[in-house]
PDB file of N, CA and C in Angstrom:
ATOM      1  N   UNK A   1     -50.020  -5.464 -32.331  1.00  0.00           N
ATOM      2  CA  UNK A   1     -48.955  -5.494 -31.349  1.00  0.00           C
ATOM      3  C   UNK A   1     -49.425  -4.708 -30.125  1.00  0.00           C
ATOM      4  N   UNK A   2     -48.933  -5.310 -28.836  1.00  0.00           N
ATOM      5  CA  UNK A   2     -49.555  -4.598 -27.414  1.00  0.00           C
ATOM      6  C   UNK A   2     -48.822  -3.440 -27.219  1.00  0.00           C
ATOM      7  N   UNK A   3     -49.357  -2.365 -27.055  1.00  0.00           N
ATOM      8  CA  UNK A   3     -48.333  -1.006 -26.170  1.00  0.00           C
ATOM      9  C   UNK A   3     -47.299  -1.442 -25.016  1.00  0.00           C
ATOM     10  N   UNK A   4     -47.173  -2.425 -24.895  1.00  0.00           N
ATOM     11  CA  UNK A   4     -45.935  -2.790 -24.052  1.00  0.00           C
ATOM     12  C   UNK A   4     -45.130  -3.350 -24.925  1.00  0.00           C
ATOM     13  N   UNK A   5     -45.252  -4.088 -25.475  1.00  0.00           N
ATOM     14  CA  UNK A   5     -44.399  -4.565 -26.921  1.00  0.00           C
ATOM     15  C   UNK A   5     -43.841  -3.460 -27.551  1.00  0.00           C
ATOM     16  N   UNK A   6     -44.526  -2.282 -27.541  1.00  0.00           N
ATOM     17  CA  UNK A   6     -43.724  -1.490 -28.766  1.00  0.00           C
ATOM     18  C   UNK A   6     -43.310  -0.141 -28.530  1.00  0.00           C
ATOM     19  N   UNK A   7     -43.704  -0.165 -26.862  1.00  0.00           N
ATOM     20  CA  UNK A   7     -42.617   0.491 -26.007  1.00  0.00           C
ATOM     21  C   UNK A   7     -41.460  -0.176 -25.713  1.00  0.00           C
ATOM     22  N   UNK A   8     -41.336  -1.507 -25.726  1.00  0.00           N
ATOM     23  CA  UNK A   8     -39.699  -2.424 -25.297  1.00  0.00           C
ATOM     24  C   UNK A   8     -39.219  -2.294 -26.924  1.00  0.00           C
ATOM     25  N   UNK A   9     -39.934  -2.585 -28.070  1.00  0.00           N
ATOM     26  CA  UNK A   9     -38.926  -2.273 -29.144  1.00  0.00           C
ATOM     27  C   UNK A   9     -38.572  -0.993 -29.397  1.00  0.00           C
ATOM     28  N   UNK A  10     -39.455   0.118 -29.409  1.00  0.00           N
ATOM     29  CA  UNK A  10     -38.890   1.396 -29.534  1.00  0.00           C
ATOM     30  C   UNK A  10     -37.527   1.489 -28.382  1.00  0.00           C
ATOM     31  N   UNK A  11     -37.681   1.115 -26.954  1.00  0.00           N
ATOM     32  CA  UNK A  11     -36.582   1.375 -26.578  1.00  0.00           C
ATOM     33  C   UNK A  11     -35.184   0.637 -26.583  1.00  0.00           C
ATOM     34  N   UNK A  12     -35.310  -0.559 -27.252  1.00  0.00           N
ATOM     35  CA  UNK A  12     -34.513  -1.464 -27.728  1.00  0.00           C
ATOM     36  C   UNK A  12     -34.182  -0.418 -28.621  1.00  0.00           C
ATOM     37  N   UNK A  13     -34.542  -0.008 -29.734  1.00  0.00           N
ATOM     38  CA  UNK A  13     -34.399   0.832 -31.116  1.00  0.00           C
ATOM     39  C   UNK A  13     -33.121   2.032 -30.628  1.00  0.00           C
ATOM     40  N   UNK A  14     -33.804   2.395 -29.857  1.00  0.00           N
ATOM     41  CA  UNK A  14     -33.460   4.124 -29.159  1.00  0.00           C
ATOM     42  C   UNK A  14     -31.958   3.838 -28.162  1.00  0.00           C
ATOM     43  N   UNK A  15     -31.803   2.292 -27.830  1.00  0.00           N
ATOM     44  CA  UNK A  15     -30.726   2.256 -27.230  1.00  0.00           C
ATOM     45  C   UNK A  15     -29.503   1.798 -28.206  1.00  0.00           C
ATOM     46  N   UNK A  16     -29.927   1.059 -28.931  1.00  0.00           N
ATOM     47  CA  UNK A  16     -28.827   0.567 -30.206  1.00  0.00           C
ATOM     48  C   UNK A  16     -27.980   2.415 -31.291  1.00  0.00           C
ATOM     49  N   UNK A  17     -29.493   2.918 -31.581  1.00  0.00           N
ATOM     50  CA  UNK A  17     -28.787   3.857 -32.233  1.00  0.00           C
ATOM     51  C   UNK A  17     -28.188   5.025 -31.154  1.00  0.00           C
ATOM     52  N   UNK A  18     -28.132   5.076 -29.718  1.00  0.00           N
ATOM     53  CA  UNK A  18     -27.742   5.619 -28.486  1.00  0.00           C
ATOM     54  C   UNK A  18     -25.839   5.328 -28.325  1.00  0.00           C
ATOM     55  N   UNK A  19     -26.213   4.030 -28.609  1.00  0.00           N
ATOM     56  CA  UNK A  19     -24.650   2.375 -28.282  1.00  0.00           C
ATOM     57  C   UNK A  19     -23.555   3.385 -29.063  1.00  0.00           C
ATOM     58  N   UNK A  20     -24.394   3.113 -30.628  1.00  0.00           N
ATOM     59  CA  UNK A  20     -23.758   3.820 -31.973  1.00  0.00           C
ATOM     60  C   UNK A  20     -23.477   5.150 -31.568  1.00  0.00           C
ATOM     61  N   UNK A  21     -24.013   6.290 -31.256  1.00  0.00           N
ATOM     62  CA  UNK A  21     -23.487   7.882 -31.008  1.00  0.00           C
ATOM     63  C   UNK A  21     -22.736   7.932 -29.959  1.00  0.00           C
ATOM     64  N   UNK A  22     -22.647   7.272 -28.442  1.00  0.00           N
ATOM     65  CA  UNK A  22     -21.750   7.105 -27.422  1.00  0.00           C
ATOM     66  C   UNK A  22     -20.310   6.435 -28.104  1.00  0.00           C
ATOM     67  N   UNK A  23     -20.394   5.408 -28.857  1.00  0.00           N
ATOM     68  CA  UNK A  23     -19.274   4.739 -29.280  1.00  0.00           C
ATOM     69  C   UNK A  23     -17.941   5.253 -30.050  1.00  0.00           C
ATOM     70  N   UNK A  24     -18.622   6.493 -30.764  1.00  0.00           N
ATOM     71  CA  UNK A  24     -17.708   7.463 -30.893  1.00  0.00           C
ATOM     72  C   UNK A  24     -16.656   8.155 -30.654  1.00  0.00           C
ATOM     73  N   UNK A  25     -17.207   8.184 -28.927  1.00  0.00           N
ATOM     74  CA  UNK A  25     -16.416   9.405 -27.982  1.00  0.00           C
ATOM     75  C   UNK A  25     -15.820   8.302 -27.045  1.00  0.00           C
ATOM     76  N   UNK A  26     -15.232   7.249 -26.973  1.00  0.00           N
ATOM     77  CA  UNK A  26     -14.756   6.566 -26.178  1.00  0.00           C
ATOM     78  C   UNK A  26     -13.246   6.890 -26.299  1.00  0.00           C
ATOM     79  N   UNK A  27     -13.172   6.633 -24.879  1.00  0.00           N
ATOM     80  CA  UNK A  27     -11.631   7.384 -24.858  1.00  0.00           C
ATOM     81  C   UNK A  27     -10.809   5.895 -24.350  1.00  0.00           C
ATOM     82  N   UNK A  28      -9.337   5.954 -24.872  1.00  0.00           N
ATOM     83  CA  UNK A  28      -8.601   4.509 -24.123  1.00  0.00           C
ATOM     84  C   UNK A  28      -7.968   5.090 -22.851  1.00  0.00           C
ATOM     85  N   UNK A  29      -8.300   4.141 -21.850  1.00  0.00           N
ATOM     86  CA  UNK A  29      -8.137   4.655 -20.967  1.00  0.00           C
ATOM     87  C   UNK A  29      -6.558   4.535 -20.271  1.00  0.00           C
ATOM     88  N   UNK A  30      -5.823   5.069 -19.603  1.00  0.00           N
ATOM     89  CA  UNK A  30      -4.444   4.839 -19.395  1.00  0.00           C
ATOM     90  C   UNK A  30      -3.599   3.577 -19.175  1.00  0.00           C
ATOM     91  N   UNK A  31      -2.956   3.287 -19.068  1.00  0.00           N
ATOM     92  CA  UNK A  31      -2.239   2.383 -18.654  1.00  0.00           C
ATOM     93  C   UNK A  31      -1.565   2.094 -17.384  1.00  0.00           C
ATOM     94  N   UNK A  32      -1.428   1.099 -16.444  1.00  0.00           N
ATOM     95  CA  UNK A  32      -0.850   1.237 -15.438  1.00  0.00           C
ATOM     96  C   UNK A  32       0.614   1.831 -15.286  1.00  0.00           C
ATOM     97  N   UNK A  33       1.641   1.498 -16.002  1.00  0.00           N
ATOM     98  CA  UNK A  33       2.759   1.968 -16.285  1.00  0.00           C
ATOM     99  C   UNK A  33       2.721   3.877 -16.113  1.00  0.00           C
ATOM    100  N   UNK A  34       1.750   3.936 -17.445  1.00  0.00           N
ATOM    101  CA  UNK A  34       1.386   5.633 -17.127  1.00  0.00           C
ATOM    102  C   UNK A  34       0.721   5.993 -16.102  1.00  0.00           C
ATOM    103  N   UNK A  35       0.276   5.808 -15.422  1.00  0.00           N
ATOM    104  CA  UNK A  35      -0.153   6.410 -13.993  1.00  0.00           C
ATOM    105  C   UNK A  35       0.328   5.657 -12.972  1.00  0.00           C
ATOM    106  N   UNK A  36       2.177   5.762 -13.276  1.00  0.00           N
ATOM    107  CA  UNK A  36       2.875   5.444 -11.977  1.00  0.00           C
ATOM    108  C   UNK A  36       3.203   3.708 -11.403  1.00  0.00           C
ATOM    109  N   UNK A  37       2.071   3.238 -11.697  1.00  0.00           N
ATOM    110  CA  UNK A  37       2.464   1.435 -11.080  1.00  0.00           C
ATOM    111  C   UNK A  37       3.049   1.061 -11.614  1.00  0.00           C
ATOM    112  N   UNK A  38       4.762   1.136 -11.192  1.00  0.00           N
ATOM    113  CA  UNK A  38       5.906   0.114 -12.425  1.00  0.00           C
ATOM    114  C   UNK A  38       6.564  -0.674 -11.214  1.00  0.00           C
ATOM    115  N   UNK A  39       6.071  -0.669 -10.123  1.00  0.00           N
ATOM    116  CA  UNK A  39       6.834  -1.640  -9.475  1.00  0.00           C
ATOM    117  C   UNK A  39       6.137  -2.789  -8.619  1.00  0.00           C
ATOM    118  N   UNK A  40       7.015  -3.821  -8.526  1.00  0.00           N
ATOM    119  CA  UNK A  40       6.535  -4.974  -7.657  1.00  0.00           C
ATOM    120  C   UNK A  40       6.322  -4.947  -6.235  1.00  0.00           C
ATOM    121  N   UNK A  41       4.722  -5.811  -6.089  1.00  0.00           N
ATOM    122  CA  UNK A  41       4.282  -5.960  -4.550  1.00  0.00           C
ATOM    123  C   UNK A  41       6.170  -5.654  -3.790  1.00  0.00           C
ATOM    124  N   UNK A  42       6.069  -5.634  -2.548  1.00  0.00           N
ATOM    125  CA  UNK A  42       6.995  -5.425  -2.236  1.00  0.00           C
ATOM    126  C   UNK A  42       6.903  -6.298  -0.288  1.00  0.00           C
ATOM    127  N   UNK A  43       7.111  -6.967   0.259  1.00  0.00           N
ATOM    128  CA  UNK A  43       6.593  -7.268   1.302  1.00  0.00           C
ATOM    129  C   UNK A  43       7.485  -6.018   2.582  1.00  0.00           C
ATOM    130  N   UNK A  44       6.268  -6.079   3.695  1.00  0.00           N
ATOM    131  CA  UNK A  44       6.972  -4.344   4.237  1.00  0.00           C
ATOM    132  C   UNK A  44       7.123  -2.922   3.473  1.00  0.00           C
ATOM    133  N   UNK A  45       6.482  -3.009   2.513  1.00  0.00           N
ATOM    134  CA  UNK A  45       6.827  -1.581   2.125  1.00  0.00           C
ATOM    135  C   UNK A  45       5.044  -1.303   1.702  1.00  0.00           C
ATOM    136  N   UNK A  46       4.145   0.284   1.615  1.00  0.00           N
ATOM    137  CA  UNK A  46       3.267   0.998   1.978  1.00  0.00           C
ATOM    138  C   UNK A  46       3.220   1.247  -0.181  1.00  0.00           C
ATOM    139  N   UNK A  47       2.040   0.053  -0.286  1.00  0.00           N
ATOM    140  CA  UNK A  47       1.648   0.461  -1.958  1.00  0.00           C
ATOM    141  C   UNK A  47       0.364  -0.382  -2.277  1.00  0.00           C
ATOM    142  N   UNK A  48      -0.259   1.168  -3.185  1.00  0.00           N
ATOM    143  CA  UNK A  48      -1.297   0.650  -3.624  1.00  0.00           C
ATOM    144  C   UNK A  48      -1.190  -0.382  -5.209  1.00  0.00           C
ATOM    145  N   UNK A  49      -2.370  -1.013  -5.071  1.00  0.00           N
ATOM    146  CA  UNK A  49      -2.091  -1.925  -6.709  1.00  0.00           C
ATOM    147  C   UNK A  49      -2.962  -1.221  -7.627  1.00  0.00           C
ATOM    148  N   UNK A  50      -2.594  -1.490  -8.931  1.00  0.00           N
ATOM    149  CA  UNK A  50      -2.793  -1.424 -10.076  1.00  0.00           C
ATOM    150  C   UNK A  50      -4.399  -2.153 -10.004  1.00  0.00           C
ATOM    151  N   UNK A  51      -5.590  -1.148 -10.349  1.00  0.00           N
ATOM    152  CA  UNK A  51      -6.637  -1.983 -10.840  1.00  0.00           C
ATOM    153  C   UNK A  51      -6.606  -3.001 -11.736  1.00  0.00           C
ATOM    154  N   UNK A  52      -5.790  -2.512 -12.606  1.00  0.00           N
ATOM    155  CA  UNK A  52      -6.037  -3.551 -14.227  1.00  0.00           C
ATOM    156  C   UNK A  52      -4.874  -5.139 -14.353  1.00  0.00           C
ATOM    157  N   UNK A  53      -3.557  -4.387 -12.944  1.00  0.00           N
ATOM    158  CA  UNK A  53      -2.707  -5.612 -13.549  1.00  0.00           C
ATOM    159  C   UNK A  53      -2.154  -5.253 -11.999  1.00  0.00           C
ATOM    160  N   UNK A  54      -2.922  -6.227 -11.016  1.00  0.00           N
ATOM    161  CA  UNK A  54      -2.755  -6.800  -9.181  1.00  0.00           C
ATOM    162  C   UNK A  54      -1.013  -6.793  -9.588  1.00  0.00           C
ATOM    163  N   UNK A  55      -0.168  -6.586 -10.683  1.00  0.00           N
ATOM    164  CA  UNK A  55       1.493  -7.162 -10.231  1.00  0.00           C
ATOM    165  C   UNK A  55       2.246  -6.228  -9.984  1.00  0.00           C
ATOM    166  N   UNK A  56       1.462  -4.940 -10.389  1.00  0.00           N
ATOM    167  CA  UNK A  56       2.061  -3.504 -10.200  1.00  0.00           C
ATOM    168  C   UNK A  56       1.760  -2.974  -9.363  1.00  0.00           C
ATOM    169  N   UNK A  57       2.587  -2.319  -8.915  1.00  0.00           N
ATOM    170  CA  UNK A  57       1.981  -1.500  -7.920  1.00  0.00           C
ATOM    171  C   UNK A  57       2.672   0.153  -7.292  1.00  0.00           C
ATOM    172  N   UNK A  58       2.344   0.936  -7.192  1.00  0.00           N
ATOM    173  CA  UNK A  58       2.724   2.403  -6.465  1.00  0.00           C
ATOM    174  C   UNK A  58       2.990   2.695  -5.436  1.00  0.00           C
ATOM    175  N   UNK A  59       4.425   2.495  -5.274  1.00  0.00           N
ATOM    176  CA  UNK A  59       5.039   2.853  -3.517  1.00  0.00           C
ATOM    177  C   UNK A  59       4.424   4.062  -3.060  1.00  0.00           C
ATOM    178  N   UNK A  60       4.079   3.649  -1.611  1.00  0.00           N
ATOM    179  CA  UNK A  60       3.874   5.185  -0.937  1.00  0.00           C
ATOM    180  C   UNK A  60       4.961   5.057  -0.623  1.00  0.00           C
ATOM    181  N   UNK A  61       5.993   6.615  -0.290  1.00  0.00           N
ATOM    182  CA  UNK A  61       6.690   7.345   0.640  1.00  0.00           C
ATOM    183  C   UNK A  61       7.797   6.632   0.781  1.00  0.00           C
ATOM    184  N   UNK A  62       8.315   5.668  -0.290  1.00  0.00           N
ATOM    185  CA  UNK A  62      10.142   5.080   0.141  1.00  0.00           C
ATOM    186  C   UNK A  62      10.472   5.763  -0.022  1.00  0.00           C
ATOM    187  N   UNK A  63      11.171   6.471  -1.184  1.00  0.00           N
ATOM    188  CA  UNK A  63      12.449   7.539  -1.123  1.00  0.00           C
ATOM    189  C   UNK A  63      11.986   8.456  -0.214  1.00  0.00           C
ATOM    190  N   UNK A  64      11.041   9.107  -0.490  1.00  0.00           N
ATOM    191  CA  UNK A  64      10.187  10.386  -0.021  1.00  0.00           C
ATOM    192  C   UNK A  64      10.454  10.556   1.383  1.00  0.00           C
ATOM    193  N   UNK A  65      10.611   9.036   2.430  1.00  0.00           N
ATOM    194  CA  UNK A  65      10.781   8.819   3.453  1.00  0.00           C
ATOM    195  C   UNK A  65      12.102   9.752   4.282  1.00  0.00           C
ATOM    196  N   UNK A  66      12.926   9.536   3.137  1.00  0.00           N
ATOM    197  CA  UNK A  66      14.153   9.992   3.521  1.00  0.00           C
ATOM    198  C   UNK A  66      14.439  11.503   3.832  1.00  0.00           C
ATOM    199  N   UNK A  67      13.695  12.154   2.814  1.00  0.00           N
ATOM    200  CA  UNK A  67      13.509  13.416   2.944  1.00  0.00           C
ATOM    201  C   UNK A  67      14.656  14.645   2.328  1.00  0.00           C
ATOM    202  N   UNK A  68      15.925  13.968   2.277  1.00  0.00           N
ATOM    203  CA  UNK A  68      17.066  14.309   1.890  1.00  0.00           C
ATOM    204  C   UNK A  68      17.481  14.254   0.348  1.00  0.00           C
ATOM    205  N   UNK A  69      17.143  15.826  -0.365  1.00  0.00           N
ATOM    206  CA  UNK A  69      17.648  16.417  -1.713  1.00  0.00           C
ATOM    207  C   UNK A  69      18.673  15.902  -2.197  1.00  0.00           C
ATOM    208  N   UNK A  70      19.793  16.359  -0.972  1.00  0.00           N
ATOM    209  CA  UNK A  70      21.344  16.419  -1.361  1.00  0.00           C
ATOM    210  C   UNK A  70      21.737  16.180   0.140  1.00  0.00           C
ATOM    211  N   UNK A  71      23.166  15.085  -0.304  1.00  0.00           N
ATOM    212  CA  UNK A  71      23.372  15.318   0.874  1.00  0.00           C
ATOM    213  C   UNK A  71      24.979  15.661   0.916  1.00  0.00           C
ATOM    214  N   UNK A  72      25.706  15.816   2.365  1.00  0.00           N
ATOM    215  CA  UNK A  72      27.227  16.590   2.521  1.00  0.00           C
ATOM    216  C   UNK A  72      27.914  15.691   3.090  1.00  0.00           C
ATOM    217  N   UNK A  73      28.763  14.800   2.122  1.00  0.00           N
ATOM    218  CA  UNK A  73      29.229  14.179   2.570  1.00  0.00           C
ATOM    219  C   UNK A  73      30.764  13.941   2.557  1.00  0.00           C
ATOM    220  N   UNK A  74      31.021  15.066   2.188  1.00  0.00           N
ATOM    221  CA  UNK A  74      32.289  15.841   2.787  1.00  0.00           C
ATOM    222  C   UNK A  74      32.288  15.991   4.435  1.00  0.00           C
ATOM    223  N   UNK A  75      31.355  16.377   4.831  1.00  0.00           N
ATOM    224  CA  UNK A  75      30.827  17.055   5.924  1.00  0.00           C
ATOM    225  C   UNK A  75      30.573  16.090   6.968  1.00  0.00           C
ATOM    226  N   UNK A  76      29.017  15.898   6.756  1.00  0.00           N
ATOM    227  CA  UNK A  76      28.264  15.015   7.363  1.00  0.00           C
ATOM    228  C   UNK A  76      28.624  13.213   7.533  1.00  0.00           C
ATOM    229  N   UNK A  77      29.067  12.585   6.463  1.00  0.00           N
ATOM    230  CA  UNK A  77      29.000  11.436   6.346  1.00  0.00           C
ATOM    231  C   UNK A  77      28.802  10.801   4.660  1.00  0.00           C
ATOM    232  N   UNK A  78      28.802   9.353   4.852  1.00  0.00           N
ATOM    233  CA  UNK A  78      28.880   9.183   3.588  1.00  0.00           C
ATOM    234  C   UNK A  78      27.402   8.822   3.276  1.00  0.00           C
ATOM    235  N   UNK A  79      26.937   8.921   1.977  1.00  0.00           N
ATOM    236  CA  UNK A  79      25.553   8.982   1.821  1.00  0.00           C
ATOM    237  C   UNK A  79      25.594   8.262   0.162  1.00  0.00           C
ATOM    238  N   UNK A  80      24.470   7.895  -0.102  1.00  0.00           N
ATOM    239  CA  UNK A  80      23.555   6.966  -1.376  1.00  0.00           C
ATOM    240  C   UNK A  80      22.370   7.620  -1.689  1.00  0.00           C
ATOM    241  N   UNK A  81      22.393   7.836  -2.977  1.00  0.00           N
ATOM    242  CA  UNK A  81      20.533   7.967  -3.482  1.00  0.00           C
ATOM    243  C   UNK A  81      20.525   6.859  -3.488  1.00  0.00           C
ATOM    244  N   UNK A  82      18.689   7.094  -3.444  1.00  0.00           N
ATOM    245  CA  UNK A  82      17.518   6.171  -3.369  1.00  0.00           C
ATOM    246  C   UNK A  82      17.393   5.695  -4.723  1.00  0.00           C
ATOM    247  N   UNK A  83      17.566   4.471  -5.262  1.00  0.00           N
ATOM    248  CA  UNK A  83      17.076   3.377  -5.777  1.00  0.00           C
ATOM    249  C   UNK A  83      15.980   2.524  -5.923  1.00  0.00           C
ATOM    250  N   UNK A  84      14.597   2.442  -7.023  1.00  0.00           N
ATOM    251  CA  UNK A  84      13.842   1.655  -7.103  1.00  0.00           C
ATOM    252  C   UNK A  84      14.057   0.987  -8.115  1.00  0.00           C
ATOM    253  N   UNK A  85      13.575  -0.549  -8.255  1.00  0.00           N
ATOM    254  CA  UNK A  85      13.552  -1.213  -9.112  1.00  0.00           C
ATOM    255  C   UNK A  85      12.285  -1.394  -9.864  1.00  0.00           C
ATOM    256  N   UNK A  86      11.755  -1.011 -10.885  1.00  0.00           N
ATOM    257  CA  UNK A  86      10.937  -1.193 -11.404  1.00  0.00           C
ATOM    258  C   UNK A  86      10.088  -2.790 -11.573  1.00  0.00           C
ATOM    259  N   UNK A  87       9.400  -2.642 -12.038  1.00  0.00           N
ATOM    260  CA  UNK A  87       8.504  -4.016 -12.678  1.00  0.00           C
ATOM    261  C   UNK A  87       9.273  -5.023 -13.417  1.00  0.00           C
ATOM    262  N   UNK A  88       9.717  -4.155 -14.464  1.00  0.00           N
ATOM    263  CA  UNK A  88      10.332  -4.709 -15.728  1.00  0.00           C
ATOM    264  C   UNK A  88      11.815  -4.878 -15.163  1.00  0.00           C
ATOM    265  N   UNK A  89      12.094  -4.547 -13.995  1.00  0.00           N
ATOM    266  CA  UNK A  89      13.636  -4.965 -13.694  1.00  0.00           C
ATOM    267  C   UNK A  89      14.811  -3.847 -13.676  1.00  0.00           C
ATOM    268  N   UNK A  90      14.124  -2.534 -14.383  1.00  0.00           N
ATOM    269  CA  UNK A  90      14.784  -1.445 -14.622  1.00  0.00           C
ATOM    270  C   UNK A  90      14.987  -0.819 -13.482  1.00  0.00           C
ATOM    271  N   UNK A  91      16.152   0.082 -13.149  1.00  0.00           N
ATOM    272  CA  UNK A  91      16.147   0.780 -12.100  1.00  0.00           C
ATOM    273  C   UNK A  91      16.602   1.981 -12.138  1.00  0.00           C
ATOM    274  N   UNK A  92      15.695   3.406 -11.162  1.00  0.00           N
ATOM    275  CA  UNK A  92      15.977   4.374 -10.934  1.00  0.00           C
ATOM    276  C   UNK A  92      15.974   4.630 -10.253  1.00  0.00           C
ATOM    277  N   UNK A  93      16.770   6.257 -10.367  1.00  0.00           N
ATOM    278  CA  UNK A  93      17.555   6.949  -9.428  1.00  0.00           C
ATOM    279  C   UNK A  93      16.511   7.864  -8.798  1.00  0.00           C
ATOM    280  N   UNK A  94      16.070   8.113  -7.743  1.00  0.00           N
ATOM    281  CA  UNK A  94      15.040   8.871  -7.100  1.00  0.00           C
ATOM    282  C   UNK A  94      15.714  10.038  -6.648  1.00  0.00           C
ATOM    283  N   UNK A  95      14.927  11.393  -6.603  1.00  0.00           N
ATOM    284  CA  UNK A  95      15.826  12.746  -6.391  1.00  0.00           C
ATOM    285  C   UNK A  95      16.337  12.507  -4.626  1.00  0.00           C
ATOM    286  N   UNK A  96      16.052  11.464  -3.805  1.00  0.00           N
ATOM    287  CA  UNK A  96      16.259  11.796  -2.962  1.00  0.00           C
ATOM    288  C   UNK A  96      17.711  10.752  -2.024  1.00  0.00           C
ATOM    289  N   UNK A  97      17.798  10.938  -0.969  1.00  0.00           N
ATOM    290  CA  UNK A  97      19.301  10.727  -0.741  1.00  0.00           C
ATOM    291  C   UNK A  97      19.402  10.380   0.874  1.00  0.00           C
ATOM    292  N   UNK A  98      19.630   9.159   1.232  1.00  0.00           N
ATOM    293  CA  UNK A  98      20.317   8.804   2.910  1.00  0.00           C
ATOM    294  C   UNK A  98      21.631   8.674   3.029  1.00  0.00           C
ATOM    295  N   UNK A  99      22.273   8.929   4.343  1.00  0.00           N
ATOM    296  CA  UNK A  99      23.267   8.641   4.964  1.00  0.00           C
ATOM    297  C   UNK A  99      23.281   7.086   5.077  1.00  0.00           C
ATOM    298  N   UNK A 100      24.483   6.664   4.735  1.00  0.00           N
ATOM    299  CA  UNK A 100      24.848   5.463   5.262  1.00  0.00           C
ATOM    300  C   UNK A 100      25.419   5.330   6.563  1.00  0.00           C
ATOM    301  N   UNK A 101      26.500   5.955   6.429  1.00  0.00           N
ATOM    302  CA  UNK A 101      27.484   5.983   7.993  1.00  0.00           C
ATOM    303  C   UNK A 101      27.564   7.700   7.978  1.00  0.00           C
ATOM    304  N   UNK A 102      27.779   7.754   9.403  1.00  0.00           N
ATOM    305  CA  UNK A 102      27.828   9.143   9.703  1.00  0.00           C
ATOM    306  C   UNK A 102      29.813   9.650  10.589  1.00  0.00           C
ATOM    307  N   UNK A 103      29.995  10.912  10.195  1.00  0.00           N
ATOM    308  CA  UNK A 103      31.481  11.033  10.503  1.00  0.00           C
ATOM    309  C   UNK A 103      31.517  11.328  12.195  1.00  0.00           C
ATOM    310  N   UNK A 104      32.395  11.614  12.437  1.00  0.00           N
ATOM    311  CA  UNK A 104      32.531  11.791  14.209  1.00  0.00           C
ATOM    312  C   UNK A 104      31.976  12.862  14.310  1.00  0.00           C
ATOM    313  N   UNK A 105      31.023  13.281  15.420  1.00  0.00           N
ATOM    314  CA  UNK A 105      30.372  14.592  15.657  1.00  0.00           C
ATOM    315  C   UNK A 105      29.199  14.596  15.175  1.00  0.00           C
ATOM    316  N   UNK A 106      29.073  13.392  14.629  1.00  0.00           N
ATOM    317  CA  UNK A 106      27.085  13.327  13.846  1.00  0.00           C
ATOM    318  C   UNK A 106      26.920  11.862  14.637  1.00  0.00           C
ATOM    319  N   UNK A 107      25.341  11.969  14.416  1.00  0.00           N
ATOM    320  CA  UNK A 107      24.532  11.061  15.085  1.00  0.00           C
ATOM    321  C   UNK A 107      23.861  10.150  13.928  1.00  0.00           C
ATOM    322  N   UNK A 108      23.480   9.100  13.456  1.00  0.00           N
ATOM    323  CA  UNK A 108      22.683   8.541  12.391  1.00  0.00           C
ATOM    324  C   UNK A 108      21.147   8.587  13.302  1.00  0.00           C
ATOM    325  N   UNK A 109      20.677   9.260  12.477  1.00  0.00           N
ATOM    326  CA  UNK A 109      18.949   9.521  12.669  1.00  0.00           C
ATOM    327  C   UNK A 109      18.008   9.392  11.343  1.00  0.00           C
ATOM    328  N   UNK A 110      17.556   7.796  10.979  1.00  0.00           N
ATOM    329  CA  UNK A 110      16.575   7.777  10.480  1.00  0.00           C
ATOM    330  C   UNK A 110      17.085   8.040   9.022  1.00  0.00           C
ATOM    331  N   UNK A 111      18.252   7.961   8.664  1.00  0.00           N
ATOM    332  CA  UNK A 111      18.861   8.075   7.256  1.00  0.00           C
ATOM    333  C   UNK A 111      19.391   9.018   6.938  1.00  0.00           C
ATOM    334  N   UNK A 112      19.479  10.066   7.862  1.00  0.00           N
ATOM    335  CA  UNK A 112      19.927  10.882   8.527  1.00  0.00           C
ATOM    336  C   UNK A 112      21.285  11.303   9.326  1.00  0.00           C
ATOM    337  N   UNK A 113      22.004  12.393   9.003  1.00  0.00           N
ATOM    338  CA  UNK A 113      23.856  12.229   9.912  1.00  0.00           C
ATOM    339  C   UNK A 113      23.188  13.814  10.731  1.00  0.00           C
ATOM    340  N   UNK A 114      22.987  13.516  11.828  1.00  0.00           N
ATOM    341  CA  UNK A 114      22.380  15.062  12.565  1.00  0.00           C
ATOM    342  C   UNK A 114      23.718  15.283  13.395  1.00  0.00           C
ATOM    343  N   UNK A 115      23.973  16.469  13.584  1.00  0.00           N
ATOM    344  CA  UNK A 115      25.180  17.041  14.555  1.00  0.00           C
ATOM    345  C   UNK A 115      25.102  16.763  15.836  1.00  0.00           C
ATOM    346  N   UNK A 116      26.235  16.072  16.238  1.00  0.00           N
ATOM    347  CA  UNK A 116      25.833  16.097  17.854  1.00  0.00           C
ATOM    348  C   UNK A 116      25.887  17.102  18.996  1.00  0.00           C
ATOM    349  N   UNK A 117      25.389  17.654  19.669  1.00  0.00           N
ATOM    350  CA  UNK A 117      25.142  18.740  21.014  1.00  0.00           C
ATOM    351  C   UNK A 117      26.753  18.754  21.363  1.00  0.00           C
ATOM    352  N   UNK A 118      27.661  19.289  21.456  1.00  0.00           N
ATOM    353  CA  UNK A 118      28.793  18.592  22.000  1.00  0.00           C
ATOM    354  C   UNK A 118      29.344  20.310  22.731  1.00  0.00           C
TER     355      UNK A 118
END
């Protein structure tokens, strides 16, 4: 047998029982669901997709947009949390919160009831 021959089988050899000791430690890797992509393309709205499944995908910055914890709507106006609809059709409640209509003496800004200068 030629020394090139039995350098390609030794390393044929050396990679099979290599395959076998790596194969061990393989880890499963996450799921789209678990790292966040549960919702649908969305047309107009800022999201990345899902490597494994293009139907999911991870809003940037909707609720987030709003900026608003809590809002006073005693006070300020009347207001709604933020709502997403998931993939699967499910929907949640996001910690965050817009004005719908704003009361006399506020201004609507951006989802927003701001006081007016008066």
């Amino acid at each position: 047998m030629s020394r090139f021959l039995r350098i390609i089988c030794f390393a044929l050899i050396i990679s099979c029982f290599a395959s076998v000791a790596f194969a061990k430690y393989c880890i499963k890797l996450p799921t789209c669901e678990e790292l966040g992509y549960v919702f649908p393309p969305t047309e107009g709205r800022r999201f990345i997709r899902c490597p494994f499944e293009p139907n999911k995908v991870l809003l940037l910055d909707y609720c987030q947009q709003y900026g608003l914890t809590s809002c006073d709507s005693d006070k300020a106006g009347e207001c709604e949390q933020c709502r997403e609809v998931r993939a699967d059709k499910t929907v949640i409640a996001a910690p965050y919160y817009r004005y719908t209509r704003c009361k006399k003496d506020y201004v609507y800004n951006n989802g927003d009831c701001l006081p007016t200068n008066n």
